[in-house]
PDB file of N, CA and C in Angstrom:
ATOM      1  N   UNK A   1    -161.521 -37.770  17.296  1.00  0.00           N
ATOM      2  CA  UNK A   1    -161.446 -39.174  17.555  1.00  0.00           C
ATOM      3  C   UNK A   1    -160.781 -39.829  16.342  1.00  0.00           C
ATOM      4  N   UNK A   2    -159.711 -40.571  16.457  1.00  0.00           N
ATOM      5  CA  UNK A   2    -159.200 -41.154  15.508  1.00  0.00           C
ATOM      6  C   UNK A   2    -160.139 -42.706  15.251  1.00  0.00           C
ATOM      7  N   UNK A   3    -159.891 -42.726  13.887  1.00  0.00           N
ATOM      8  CA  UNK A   3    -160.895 -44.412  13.392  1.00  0.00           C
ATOM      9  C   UNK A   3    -160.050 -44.314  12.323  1.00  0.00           C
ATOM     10  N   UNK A   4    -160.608 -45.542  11.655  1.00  0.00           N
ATOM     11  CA  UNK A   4    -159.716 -46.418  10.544  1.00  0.00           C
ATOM     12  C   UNK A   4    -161.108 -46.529   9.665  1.00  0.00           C
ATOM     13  N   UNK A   5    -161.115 -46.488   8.361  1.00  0.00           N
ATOM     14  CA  UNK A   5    -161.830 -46.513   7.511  1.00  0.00           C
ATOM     15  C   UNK A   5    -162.034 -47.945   6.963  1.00  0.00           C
ATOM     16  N   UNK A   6    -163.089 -48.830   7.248  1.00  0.00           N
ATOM     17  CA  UNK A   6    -162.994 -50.171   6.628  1.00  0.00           C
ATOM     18  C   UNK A   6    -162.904 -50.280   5.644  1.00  0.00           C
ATOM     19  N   UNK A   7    -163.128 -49.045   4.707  1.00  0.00           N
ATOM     20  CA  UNK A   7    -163.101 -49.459   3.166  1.00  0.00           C
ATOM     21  C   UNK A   7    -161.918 -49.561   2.645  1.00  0.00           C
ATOM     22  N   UNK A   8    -161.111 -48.579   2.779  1.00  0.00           N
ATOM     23  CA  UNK A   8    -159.407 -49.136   2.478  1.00  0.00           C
ATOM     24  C   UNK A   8    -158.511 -48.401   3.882  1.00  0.00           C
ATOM     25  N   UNK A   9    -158.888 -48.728   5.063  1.00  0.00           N
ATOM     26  CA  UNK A   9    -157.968 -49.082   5.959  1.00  0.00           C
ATOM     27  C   UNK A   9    -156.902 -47.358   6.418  1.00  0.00           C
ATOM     28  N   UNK A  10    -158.022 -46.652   5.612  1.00  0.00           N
ATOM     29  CA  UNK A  10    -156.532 -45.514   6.380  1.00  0.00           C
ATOM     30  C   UNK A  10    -157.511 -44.748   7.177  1.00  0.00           C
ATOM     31  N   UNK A  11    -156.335 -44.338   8.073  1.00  0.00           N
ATOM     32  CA  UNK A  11    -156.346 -43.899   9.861  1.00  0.00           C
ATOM     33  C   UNK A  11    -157.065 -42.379   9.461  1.00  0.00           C
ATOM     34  N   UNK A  12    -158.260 -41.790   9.622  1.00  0.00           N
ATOM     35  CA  UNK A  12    -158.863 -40.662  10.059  1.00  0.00           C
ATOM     36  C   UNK A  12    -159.311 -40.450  11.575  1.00  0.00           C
ATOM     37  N   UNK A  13    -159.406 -38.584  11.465  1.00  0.00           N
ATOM     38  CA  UNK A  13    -159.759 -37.993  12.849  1.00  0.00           C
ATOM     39  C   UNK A  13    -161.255 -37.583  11.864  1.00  0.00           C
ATOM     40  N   UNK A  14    -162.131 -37.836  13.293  1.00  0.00           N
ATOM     41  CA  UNK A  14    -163.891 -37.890  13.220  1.00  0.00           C
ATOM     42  C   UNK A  14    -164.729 -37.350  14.438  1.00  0.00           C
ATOM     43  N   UNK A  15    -165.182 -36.478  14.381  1.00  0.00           N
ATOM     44  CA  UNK A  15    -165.797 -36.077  15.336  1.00  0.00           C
ATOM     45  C   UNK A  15    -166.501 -36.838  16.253  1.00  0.00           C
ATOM     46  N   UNK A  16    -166.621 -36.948  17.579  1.00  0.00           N
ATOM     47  CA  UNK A  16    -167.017 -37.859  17.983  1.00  0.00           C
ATOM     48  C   UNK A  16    -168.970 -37.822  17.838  1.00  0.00           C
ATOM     49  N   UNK A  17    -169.399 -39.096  17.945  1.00  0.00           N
ATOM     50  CA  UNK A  17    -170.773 -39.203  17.700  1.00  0.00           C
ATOM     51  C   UNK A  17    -171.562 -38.164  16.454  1.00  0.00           C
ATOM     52  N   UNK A  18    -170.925 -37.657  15.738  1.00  0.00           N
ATOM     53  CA  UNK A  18    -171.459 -37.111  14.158  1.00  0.00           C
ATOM     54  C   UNK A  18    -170.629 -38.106  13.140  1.00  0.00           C
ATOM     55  N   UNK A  19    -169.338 -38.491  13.314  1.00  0.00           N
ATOM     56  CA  UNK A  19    -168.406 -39.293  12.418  1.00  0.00           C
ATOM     57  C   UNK A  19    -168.354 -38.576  11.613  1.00  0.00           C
ATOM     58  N   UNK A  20    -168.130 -37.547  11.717  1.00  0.00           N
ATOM     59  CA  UNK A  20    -168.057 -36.810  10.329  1.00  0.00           C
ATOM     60  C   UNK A  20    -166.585 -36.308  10.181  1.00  0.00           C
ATOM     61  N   UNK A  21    -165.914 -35.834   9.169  1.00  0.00           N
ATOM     62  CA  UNK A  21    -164.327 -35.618   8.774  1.00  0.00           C
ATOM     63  C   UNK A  21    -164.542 -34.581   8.315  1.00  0.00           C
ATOM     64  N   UNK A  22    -163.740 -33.488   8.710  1.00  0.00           N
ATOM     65  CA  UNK A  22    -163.570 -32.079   8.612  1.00  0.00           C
ATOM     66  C   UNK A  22    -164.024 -31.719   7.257  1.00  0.00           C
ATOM     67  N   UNK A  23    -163.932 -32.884   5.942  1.00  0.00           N
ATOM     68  CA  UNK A  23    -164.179 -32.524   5.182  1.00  0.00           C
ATOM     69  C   UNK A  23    -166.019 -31.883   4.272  1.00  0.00           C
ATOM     70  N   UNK A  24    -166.122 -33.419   5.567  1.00  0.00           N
ATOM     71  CA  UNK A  24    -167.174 -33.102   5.240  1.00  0.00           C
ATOM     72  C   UNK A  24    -168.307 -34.162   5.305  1.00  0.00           C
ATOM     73  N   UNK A  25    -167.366 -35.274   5.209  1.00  0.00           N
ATOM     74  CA  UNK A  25    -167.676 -36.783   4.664  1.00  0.00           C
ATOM     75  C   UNK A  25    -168.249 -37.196   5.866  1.00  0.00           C
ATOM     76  N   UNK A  26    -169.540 -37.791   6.122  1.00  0.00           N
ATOM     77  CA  UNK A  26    -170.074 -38.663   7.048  1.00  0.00           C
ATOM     78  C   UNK A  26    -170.007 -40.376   6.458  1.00  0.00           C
ATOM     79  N   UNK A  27    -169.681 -41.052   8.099  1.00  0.00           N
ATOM     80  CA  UNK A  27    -169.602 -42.065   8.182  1.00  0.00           C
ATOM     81  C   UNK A  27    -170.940 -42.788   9.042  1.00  0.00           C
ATOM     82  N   UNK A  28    -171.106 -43.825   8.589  1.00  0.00           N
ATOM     83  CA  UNK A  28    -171.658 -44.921   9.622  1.00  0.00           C
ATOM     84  C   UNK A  28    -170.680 -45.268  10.285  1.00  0.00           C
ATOM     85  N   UNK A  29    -171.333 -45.817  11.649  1.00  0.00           N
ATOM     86  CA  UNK A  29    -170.853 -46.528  12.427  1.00  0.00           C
ATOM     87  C   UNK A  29    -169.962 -47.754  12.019  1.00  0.00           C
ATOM     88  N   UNK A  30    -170.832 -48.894  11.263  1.00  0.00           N
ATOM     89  CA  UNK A  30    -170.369 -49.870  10.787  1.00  0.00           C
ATOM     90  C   UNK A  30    -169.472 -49.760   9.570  1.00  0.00           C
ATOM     91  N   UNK A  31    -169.139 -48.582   9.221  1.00  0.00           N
ATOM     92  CA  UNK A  31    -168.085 -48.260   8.166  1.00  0.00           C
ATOM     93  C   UNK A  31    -167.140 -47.761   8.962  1.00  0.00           C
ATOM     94  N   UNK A  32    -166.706 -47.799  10.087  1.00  0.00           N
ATOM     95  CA  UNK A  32    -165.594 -47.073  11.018  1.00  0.00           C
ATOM     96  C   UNK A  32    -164.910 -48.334  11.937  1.00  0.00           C
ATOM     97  N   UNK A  33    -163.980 -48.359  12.176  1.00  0.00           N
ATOM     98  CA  UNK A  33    -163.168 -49.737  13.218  1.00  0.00           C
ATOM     99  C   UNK A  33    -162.757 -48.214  14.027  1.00  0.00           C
ATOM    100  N   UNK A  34    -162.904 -48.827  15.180  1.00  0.00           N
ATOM    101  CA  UNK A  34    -162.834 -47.834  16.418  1.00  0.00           C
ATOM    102  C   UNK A  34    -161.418 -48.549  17.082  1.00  0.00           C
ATOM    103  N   UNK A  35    -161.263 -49.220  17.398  1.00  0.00           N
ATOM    104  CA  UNK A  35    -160.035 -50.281  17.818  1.00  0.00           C
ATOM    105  C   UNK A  35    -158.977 -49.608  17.425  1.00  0.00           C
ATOM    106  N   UNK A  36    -158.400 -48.312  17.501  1.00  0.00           N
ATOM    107  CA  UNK A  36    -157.033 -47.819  16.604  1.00  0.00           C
ATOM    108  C   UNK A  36    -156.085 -47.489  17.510  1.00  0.00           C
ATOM    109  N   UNK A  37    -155.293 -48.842  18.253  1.00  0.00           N
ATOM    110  CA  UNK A  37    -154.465 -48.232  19.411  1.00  0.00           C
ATOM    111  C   UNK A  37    -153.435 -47.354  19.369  1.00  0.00           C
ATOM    112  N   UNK A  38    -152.723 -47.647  18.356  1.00  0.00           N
ATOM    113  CA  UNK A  38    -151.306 -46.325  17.538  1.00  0.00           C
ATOM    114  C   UNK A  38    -151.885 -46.543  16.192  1.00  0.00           C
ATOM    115  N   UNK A  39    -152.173 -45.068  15.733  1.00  0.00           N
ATOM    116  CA  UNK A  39    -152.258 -44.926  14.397  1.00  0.00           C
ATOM    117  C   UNK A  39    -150.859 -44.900  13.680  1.00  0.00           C
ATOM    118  N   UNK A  40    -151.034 -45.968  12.677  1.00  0.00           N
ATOM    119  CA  UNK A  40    -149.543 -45.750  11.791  1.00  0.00           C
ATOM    120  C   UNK A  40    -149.173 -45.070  10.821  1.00  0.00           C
ATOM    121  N   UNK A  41    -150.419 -43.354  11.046  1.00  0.00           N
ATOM    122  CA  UNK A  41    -149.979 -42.034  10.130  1.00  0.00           C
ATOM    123  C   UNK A  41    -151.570 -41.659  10.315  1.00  0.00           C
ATOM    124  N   UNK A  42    -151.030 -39.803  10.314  1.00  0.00           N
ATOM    125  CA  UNK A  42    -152.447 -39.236  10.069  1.00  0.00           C
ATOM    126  C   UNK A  42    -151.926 -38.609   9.336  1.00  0.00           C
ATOM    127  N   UNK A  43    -153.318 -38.340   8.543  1.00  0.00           N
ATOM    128  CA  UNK A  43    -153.304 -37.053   7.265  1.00  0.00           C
ATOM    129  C   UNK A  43    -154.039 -36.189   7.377  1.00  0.00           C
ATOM    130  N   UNK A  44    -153.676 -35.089   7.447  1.00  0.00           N
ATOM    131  CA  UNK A  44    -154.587 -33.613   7.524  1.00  0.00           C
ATOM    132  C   UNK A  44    -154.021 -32.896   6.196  1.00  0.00           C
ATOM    133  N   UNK A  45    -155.651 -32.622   5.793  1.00  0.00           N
ATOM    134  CA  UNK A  45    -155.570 -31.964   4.897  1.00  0.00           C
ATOM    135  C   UNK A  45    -156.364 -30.259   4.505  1.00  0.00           C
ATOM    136  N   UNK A  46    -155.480 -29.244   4.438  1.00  0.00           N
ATOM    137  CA  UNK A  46    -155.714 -28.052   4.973  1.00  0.00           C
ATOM    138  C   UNK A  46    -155.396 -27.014   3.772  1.00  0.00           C
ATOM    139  N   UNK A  47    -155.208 -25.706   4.220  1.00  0.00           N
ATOM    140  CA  UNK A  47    -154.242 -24.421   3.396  1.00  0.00           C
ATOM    141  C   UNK A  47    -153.748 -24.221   4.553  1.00  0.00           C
ATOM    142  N   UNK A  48    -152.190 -23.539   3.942  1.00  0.00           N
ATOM    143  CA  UNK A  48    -151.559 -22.881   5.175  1.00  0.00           C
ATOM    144  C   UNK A  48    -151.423 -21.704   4.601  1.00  0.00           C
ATOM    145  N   UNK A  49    -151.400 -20.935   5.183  1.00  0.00           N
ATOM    146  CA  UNK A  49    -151.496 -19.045   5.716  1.00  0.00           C
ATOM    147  C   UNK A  49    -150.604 -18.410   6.562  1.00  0.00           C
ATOM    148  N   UNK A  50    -149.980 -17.082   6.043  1.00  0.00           N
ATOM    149  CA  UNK A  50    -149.252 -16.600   7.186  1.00  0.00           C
ATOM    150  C   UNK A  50    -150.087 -15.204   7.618  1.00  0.00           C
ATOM    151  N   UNK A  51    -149.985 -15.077   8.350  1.00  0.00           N
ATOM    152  CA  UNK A  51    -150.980 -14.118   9.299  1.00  0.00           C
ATOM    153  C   UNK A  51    -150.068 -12.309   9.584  1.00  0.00           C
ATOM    154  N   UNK A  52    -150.328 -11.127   8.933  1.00  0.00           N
ATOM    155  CA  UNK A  52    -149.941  -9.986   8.904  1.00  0.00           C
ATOM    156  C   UNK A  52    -149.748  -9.758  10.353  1.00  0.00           C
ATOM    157  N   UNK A  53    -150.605  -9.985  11.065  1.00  0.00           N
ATOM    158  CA  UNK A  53    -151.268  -9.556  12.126  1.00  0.00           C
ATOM    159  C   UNK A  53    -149.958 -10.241  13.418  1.00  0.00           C
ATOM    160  N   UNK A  54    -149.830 -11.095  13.514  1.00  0.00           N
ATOM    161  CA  UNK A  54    -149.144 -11.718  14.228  1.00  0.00           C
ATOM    162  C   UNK A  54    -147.414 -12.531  13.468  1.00  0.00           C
ATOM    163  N   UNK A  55    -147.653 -12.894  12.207  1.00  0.00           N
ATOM    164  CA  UNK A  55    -146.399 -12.973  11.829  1.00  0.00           C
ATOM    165  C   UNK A  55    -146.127 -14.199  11.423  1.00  0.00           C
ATOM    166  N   UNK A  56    -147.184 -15.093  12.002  1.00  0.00           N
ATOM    167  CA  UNK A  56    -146.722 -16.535  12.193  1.00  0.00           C
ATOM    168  C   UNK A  56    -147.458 -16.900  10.672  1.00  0.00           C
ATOM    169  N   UNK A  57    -147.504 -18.773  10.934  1.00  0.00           N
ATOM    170  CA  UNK A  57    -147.958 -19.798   9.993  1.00  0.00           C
ATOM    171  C   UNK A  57    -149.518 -20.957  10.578  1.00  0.00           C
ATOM    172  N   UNK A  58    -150.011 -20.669   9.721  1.00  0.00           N
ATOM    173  CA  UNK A  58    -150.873 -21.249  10.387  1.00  0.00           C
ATOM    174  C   UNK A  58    -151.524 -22.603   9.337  1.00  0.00           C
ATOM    175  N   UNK A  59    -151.980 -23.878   9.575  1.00  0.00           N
ATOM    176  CA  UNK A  59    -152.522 -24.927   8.766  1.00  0.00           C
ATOM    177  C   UNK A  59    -154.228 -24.549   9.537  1.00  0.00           C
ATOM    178  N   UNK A  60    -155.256 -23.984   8.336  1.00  0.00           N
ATOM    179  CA  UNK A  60    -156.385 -24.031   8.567  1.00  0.00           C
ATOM    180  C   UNK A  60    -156.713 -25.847   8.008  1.00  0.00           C
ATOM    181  N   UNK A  61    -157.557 -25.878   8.450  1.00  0.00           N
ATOM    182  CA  UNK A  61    -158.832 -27.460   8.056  1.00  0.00           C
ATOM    183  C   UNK A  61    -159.890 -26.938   6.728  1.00  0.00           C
ATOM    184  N   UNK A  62    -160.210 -25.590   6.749  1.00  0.00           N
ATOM    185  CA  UNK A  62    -160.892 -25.307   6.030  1.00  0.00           C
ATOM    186  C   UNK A  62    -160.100 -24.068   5.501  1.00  0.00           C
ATOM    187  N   UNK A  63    -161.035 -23.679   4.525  1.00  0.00           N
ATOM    188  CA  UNK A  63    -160.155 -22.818   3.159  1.00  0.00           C
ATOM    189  C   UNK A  63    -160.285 -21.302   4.106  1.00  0.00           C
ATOM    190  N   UNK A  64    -159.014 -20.966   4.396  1.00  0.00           N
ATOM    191  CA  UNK A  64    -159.381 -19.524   5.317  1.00  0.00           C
ATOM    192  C   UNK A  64    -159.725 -18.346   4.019  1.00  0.00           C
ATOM    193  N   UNK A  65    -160.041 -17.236   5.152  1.00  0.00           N
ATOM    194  CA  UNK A  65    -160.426 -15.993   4.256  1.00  0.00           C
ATOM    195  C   UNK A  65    -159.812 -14.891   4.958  1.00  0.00           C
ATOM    196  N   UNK A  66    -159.160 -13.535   4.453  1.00  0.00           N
ATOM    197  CA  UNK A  66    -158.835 -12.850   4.860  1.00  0.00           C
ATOM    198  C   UNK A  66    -159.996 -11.621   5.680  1.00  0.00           C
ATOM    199  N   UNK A  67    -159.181 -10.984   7.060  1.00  0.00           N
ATOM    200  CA  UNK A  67    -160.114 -10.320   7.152  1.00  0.00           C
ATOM    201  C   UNK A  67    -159.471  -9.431   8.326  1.00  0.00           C
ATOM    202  N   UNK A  68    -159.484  -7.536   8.237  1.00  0.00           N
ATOM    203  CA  UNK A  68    -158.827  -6.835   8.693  1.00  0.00           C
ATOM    204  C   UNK A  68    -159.252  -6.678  10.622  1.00  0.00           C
ATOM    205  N   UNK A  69    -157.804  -6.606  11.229  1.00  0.00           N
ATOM    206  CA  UNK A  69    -157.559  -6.471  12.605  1.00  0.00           C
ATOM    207  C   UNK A  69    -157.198  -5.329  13.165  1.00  0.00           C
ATOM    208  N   UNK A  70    -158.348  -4.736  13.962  1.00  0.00           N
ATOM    209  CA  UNK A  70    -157.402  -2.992  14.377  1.00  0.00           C
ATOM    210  C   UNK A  70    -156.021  -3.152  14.928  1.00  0.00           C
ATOM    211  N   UNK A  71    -155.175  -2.644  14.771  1.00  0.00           N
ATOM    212  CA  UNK A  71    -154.242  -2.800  16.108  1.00  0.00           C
ATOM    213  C   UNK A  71    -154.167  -1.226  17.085  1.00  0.00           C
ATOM    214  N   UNK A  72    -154.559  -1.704  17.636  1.00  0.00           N
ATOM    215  CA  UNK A  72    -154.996  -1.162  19.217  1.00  0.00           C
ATOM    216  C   UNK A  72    -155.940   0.078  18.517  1.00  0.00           C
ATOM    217  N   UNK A  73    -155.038   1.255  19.338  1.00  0.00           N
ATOM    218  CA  UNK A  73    -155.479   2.548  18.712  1.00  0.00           C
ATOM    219  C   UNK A  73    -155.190   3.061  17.929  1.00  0.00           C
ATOM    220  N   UNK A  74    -154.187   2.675  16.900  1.00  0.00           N
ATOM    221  CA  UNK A  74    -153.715   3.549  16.124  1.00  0.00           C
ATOM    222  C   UNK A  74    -154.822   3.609  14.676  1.00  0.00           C
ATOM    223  N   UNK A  75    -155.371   3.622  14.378  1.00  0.00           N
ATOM    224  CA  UNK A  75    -156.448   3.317  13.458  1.00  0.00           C
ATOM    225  C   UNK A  75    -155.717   2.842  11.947  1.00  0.00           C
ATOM    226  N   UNK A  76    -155.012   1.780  12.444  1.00  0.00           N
ATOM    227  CA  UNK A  76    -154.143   0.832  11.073  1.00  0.00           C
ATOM    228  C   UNK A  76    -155.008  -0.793  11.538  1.00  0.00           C
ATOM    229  N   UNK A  77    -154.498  -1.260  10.547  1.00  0.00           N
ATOM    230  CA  UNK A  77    -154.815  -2.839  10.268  1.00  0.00           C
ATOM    231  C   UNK A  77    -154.362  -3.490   9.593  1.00  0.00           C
ATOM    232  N   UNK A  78    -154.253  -5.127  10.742  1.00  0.00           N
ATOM    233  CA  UNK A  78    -153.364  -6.158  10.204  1.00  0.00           C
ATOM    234  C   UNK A  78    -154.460  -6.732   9.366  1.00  0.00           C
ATOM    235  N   UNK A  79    -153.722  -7.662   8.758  1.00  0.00           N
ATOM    236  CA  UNK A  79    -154.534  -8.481   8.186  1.00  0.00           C
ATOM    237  C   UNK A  79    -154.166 -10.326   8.648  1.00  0.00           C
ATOM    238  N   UNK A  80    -155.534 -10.947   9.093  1.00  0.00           N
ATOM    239  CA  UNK A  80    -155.654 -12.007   9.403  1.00  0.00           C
ATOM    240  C   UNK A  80    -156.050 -13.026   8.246  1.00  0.00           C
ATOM    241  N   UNK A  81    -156.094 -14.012   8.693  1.00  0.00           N
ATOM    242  CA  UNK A  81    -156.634 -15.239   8.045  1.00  0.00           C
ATOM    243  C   UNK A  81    -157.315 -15.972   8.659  1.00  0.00           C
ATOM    244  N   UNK A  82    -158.661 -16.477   8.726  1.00  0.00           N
ATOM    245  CA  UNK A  82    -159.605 -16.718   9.450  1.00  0.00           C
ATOM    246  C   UNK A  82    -160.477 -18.088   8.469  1.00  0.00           C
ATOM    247  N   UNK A  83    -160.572 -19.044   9.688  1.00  0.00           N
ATOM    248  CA  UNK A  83    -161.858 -20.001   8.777  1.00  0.00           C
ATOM    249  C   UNK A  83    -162.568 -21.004   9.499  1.00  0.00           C
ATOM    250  N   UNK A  84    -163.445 -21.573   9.011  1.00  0.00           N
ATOM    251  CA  UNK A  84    -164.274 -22.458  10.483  1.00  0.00           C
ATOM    252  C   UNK A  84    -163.780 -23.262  10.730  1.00  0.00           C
ATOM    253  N   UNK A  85    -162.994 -24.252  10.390  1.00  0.00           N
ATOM    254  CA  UNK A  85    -162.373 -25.092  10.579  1.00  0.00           C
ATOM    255  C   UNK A  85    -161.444 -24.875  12.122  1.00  0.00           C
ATOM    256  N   UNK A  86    -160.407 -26.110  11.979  1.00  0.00           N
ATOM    257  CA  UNK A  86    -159.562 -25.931  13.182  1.00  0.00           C
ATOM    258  C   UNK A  86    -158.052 -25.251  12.686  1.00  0.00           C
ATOM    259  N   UNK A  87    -157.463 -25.118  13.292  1.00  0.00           N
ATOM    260  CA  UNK A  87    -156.450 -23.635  13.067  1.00  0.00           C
ATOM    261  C   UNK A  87    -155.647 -24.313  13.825  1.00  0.00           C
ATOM    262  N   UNK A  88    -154.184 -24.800  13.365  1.00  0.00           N
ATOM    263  CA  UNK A  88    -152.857 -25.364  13.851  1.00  0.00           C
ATOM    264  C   UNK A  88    -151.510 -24.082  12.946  1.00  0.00           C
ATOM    265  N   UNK A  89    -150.700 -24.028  14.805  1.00  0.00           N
ATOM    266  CA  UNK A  89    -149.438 -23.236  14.354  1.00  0.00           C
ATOM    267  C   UNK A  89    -148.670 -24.271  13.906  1.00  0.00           C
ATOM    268  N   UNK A  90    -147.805 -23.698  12.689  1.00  0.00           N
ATOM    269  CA  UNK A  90    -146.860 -24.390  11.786  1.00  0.00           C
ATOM    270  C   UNK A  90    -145.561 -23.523  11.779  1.00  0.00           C
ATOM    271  N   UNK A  91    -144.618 -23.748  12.162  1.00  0.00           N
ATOM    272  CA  UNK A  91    -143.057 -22.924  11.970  1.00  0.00           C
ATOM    273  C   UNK A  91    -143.195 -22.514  10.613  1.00  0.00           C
ATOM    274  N   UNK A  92    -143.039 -21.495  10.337  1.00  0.00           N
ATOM    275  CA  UNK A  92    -142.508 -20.960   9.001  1.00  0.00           C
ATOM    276  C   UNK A  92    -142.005 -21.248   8.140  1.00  0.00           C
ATOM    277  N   UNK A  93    -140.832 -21.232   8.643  1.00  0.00           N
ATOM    278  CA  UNK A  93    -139.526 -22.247   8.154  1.00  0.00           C
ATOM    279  C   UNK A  93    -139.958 -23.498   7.161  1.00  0.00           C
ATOM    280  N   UNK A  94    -141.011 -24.115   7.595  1.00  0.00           N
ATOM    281  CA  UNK A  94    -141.788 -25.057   6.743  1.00  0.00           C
ATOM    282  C   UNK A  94    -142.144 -24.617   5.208  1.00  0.00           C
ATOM    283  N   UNK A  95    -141.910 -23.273   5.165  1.00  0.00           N
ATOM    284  CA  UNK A  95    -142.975 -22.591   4.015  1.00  0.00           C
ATOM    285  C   UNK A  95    -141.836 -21.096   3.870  1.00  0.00           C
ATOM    286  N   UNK A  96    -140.459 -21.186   3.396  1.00  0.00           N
ATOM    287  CA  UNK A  96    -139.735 -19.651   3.359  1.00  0.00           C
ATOM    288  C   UNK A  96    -140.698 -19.167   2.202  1.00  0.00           C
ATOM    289  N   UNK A  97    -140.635 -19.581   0.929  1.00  0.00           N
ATOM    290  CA  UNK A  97    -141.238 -18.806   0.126  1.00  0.00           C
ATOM    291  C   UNK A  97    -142.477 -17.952   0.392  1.00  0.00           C
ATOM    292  N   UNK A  98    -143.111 -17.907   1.442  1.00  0.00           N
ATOM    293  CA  UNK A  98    -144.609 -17.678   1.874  1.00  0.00           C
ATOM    294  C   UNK A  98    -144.247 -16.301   2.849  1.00  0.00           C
ATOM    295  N   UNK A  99    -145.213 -15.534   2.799  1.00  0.00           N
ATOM    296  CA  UNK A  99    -145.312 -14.531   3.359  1.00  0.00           C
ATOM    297  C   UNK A  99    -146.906 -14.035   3.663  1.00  0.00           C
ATOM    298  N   UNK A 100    -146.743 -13.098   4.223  1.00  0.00           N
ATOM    299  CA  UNK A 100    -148.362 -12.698   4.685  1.00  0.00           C
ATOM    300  C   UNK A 100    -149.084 -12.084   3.438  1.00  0.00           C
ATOM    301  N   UNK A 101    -148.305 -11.827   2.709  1.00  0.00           N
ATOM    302  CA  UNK A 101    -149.157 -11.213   1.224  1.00  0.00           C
ATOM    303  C   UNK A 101    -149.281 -13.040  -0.030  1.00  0.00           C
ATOM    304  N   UNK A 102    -148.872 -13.660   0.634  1.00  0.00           N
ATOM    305  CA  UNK A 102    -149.110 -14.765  -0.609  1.00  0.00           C
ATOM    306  C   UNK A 102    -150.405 -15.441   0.156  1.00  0.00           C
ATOM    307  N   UNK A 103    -150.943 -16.031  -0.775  1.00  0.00           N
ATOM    308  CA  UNK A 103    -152.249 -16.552  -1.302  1.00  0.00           C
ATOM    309  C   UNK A 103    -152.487 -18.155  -0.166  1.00  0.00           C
ATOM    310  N   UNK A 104    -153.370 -18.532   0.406  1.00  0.00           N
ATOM    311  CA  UNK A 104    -153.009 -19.744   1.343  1.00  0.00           C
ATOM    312  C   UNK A 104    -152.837 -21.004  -0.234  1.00  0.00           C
ATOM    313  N   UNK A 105    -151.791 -21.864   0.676  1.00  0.00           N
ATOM    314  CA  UNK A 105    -151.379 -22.743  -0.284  1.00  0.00           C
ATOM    315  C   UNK A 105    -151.903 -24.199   0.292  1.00  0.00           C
ATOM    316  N   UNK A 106    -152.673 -24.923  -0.567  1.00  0.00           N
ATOM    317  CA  UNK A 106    -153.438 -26.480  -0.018  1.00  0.00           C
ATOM    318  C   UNK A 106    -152.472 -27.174  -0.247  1.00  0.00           C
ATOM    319  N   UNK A 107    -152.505 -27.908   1.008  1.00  0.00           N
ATOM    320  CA  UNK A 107    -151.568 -29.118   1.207  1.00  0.00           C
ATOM    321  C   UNK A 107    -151.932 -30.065   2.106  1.00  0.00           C
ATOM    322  N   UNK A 108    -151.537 -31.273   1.923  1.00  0.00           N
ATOM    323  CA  UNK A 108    -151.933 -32.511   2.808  1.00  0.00           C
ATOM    324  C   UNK A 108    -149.920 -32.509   3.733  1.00  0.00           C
ATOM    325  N   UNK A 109    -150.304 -32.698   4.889  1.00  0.00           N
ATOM    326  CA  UNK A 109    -149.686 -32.994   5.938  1.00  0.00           C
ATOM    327  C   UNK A 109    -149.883 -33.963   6.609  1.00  0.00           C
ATOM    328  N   UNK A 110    -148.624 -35.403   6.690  1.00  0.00           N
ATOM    329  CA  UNK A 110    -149.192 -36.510   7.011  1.00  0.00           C
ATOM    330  C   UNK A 110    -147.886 -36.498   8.052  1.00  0.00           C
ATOM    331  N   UNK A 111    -148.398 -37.046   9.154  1.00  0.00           N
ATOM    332  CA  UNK A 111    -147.901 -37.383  10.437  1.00  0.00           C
ATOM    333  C   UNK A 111    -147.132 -39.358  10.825  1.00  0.00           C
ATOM    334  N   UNK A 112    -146.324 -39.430  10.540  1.00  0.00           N
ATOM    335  CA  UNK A 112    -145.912 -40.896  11.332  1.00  0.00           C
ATOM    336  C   UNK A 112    -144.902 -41.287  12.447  1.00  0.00           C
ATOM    337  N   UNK A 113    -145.594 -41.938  13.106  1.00  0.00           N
ATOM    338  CA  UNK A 113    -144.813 -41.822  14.520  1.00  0.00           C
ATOM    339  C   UNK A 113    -143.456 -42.746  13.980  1.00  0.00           C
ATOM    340  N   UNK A 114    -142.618 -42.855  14.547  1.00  0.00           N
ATOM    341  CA  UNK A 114    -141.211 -43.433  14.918  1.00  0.00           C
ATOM    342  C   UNK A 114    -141.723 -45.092  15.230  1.00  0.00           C
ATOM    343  N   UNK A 115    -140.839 -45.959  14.557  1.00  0.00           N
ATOM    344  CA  UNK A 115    -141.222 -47.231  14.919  1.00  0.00           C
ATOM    345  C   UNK A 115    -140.919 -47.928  16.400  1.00  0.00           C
ATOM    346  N   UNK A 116    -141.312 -48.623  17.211  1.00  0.00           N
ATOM    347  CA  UNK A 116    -140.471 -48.725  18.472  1.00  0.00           C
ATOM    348  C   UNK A 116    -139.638 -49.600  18.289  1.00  0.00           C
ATOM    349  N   UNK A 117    -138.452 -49.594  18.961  1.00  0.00           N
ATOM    350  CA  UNK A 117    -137.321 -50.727  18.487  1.00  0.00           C
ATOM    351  C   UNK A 117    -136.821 -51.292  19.845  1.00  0.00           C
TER     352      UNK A 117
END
């Protein structure tokens, strides 16, 4: 659920009826404006990871951890990246220097829509 923070006005996603932010942070009610018809930017803030196992890029919410994947029968293993949080694919391309052996790297990723004209 997106809300707006009354204390200085920037646009968060909140679970609905806990208000709580991935981070961690609980809200009151009366500390939240619900009224947010177009948000004018979100910020997620995550590590991104590339995954042995599959190849890709991934933006965890929470700090992932590595952790080995059979592949099929052959008795080898990929290696994943795994964490409780929520798990968004990211093009690569975003991140050349990065590979499945480098370390997840924290970063804030902020989103703004196009103005209408």
């Amino acid at each position: 659920m997106i809300v707006k923070r009354k204390s200085d006005g920037k646009v968060i996603e909140v679970e609905p009826q806990r208000f709580m932010e991935q981070d961690g942070s609980m809200y009151a009610p009366s500390e939240l404006d619900f009224n947010v018809e177009e948000a004018e930017e979100v910020t997620i803030d995550g590590w991104v990871a590339i995954d042995e196992a599959y190849n890709d890029c991934f933006l965890h919410t929470s700090k992932p951890h590595q952790e080995s994947q059979a592949i099929a029968d052959t008795g080898d293993y990929d290696t994943v990246w795994e964490s409780d949080g929520k798990t968004y694919l990211l093009d690569k391309g975003f991140f050349p220097a990065m590979d499945s052996e480098s370390d997840p790297l924290e970063v804030t990723i902020t989103i703004k829509p196009k103005k209408k004209q």
